[in-house]
Protein backbone atom coordinates (compact mmCIF):
# COMPACT_ATOMS: atom_id res chain seq x y z
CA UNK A 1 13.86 21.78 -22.13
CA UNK A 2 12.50 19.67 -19.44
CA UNK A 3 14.53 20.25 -15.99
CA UNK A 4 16.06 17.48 -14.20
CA UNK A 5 14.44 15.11 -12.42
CA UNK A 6 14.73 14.89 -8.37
CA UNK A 7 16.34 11.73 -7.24
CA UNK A 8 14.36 9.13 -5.98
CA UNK A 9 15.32 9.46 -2.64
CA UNK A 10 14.28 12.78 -1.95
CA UNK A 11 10.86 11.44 -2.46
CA UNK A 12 10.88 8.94 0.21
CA UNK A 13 10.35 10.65 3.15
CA UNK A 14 7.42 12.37 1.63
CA UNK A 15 5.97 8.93 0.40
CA UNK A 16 6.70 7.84 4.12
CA UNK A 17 4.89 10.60 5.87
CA UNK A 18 1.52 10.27 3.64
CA UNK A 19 1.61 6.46 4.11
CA UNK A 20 1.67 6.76 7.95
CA UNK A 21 -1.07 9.14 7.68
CA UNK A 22 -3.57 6.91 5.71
CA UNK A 23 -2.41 3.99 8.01
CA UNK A 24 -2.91 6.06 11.18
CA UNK A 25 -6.58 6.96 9.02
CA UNK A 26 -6.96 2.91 8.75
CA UNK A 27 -6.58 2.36 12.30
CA UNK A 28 -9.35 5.16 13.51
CA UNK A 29 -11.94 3.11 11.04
CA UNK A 30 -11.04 -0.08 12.81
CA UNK A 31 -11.22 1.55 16.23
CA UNK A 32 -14.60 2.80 16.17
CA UNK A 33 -16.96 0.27 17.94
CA UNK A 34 -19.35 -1.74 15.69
CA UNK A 35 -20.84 -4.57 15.31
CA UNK A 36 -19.74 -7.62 14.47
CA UNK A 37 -18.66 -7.05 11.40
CA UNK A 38 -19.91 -9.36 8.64
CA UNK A 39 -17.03 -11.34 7.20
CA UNK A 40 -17.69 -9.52 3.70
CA UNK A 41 -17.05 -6.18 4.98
CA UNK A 42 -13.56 -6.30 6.20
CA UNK A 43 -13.06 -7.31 2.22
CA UNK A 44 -14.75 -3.82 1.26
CA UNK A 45 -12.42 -1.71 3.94
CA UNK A 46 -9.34 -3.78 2.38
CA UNK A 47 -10.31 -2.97 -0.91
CA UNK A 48 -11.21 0.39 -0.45
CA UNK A 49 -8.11 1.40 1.96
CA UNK A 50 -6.00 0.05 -1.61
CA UNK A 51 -8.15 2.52 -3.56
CA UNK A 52 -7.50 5.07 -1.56
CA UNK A 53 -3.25 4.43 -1.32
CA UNK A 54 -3.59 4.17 -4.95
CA UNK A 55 -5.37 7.72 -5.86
CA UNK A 56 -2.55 9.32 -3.19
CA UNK A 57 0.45 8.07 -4.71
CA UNK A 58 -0.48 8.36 -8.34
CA UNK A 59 0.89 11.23 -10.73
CA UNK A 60 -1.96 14.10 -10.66
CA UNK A 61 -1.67 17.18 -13.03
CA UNK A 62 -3.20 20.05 -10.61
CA UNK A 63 -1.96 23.11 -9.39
CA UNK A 64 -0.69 23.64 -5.73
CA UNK A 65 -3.23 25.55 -3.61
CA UNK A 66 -2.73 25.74 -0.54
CA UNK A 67 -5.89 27.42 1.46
CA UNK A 68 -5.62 26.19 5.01
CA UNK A 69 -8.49 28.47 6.14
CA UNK A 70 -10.85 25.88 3.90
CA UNK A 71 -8.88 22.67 4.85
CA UNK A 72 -9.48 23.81 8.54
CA UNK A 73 -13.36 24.15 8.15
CA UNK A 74 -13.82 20.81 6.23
CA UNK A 75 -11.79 19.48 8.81
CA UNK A 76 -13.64 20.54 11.55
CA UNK A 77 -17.19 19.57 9.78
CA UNK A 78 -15.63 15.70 9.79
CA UNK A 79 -14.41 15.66 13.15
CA UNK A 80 -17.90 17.68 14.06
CA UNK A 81 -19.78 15.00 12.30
CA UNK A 82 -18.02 11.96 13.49
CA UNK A 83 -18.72 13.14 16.94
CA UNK A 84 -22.60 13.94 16.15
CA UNK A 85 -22.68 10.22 14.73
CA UNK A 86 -21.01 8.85 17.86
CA UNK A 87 -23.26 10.53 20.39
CA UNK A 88 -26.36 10.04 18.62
CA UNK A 89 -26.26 7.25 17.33
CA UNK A 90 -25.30 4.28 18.76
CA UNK A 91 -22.53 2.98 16.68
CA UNK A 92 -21.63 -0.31 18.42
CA UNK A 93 -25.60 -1.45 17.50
CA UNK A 94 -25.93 -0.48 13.38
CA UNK A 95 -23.24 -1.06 11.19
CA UNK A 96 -24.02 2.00 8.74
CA UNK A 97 -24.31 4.20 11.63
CA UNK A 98 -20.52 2.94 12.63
CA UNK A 99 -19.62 3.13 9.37
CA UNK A 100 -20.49 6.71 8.78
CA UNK A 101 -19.12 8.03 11.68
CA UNK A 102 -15.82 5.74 11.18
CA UNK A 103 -15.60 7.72 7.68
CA UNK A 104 -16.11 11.57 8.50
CA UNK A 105 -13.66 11.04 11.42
CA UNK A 106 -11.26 9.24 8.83
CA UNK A 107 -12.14 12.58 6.34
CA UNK A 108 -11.78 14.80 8.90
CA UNK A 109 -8.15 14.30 10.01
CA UNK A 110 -7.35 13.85 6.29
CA UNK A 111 -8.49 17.52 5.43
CA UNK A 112 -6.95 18.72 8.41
CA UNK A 113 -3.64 17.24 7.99
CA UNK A 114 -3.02 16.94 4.29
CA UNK A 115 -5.35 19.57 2.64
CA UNK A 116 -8.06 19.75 0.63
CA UNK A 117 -6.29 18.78 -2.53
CA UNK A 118 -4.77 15.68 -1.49
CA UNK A 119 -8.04 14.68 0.47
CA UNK A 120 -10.01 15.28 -2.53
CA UNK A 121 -7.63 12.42 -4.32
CA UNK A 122 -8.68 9.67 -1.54
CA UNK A 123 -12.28 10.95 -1.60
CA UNK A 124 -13.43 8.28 -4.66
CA UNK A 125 -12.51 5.61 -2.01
CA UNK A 126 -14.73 7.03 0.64
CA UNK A 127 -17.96 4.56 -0.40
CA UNK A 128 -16.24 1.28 -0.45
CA UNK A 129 -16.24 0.87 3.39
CA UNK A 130 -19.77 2.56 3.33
CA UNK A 131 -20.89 0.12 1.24
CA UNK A 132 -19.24 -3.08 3.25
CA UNK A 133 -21.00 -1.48 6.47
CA UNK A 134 -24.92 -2.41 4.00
CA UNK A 135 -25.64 -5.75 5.88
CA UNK A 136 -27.18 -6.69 2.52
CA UNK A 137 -23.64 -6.14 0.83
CA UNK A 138 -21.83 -7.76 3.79
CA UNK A 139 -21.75 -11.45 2.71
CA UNK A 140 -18.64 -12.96 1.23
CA UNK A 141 -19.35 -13.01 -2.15
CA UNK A 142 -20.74 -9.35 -2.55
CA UNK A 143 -17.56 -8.74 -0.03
CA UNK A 144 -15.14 -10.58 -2.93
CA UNK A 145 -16.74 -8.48 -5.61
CA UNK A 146 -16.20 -5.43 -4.16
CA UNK A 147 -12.62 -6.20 -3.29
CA UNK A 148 -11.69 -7.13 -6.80
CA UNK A 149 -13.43 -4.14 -7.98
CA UNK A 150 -11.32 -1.67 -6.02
CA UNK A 151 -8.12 -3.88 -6.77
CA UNK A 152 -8.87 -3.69 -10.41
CA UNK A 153 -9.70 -0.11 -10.34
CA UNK A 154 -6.43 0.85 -8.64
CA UNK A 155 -4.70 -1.64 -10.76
CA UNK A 156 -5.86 0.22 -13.77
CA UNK A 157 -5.10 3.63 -12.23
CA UNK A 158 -1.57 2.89 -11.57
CA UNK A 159 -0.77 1.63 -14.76
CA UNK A 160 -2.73 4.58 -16.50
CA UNK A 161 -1.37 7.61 -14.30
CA UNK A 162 1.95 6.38 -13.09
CA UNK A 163 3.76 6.85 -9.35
CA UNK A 164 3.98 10.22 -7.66
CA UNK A 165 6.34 12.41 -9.28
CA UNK A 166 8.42 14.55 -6.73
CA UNK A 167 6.56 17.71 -6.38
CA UNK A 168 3.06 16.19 -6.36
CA UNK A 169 3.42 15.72 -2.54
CA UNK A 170 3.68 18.11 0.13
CA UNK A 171 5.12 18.01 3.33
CA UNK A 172 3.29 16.93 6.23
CA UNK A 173 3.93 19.51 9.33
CA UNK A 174 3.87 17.62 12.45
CA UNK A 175 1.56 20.63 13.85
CA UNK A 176 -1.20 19.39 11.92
CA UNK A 177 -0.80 16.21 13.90
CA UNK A 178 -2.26 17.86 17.01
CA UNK A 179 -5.81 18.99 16.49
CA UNK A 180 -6.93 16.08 14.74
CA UNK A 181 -5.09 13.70 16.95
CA UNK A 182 -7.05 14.94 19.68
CA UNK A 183 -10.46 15.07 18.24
CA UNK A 184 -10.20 11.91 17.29
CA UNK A 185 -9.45 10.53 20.49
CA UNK A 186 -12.54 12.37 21.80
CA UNK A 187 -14.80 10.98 19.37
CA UNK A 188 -13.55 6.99 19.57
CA UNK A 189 -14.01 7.79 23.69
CA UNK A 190 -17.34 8.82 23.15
CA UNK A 191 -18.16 6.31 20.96
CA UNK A 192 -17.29 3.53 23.33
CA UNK A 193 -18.93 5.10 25.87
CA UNK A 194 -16.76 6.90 27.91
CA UNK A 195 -18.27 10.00 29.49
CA UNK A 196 -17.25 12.85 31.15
């Protein structure tokens, strides 16, 4: 006998929390300095930011393990190698170079914050932006591909997997905010420049 199912509404606020996380991820790609960005690469961070709200909120079948010490370390090797890509490279000059960093910072506060497990779920997203940051794959049309190849993967993922059931989502504990919040504000400093 299958038990109840929790109401809808209990999984709101859990739906609510993860989506502010990936947005707040979205918004530390787009603030580290780069180039100007080719018109098809915007299409490739669109495309892969839906990928990666799509392999979140989708039903999963894993166990919960919950092993802080190794979200903590991968955490710290993104926010580590973010800020290696920011001070030695200069990531307002080479697109990749932005790009890279942009994405282990973006990796790094998503370990930190929301584990390895749920991390791991975004991670198949993870190339799409890479990809938009190739000036070669930068153009419009390689920019529309991509796009409608992420849209039609997470299409087909939704419809296969399902939404999140309640359960597949943990809590987000504001403390977890903290570290990575100021990390990150480190590395986008250092990135534009800012010494100290």
């Amino acid at each position: 006998m299958t038990p109840p199912p929790v109401a809808l509404p209990a999984l709101r606020p859990l739906v609510l929390q993860h989506a502010l996380v990936l947005g707040a991820c979205a918004c530390l790609w787009a603030a580290m300095p780069r180039p100007a960005a080719s018109p098809g690469s915007w299409m490739w961070n669109i495309g892969g930011l839906a990928l990666a709200t799509t392999l979140v909120f989708t039903r999963r079948h894993q166990p919960h393990i919950d092993d802080r010490d190794l979200d903590r370390i991968l955490g710290c090797g993104g926010l580590l190698t973010a800020a290696w890509a920011a001070l030695q490279w200069d990531a307002g000059e080479h697109p990749f170079a932005a790009g890279a960093a942009a994405t282990s910072l973006v990796l790094g506060c998503l370990f930190w914050v929301l584990g390895t497990r749920e991390s791991c779920w975004a991670l198949p997203a993870a190339p799409a932006p890479l990809l938009g940051a190739v000036p070669a794959l930068g153009s419009v049309p390689a920019g529309a591909v991509g796009l409608a190849a992420c849209l039609l993967g997470a299409v087909v993922m939704a419809a296969r997997r399902g939404p999140v059931p309640p359960g597949q989502l943990d809590r987000v504990d504001p403390r977890r905010l903290v570290v990575p919040a100021v990390a990150a504000s480190l590395v986008l400093l250092a990135a534009w420049g800012w010494s100290w």
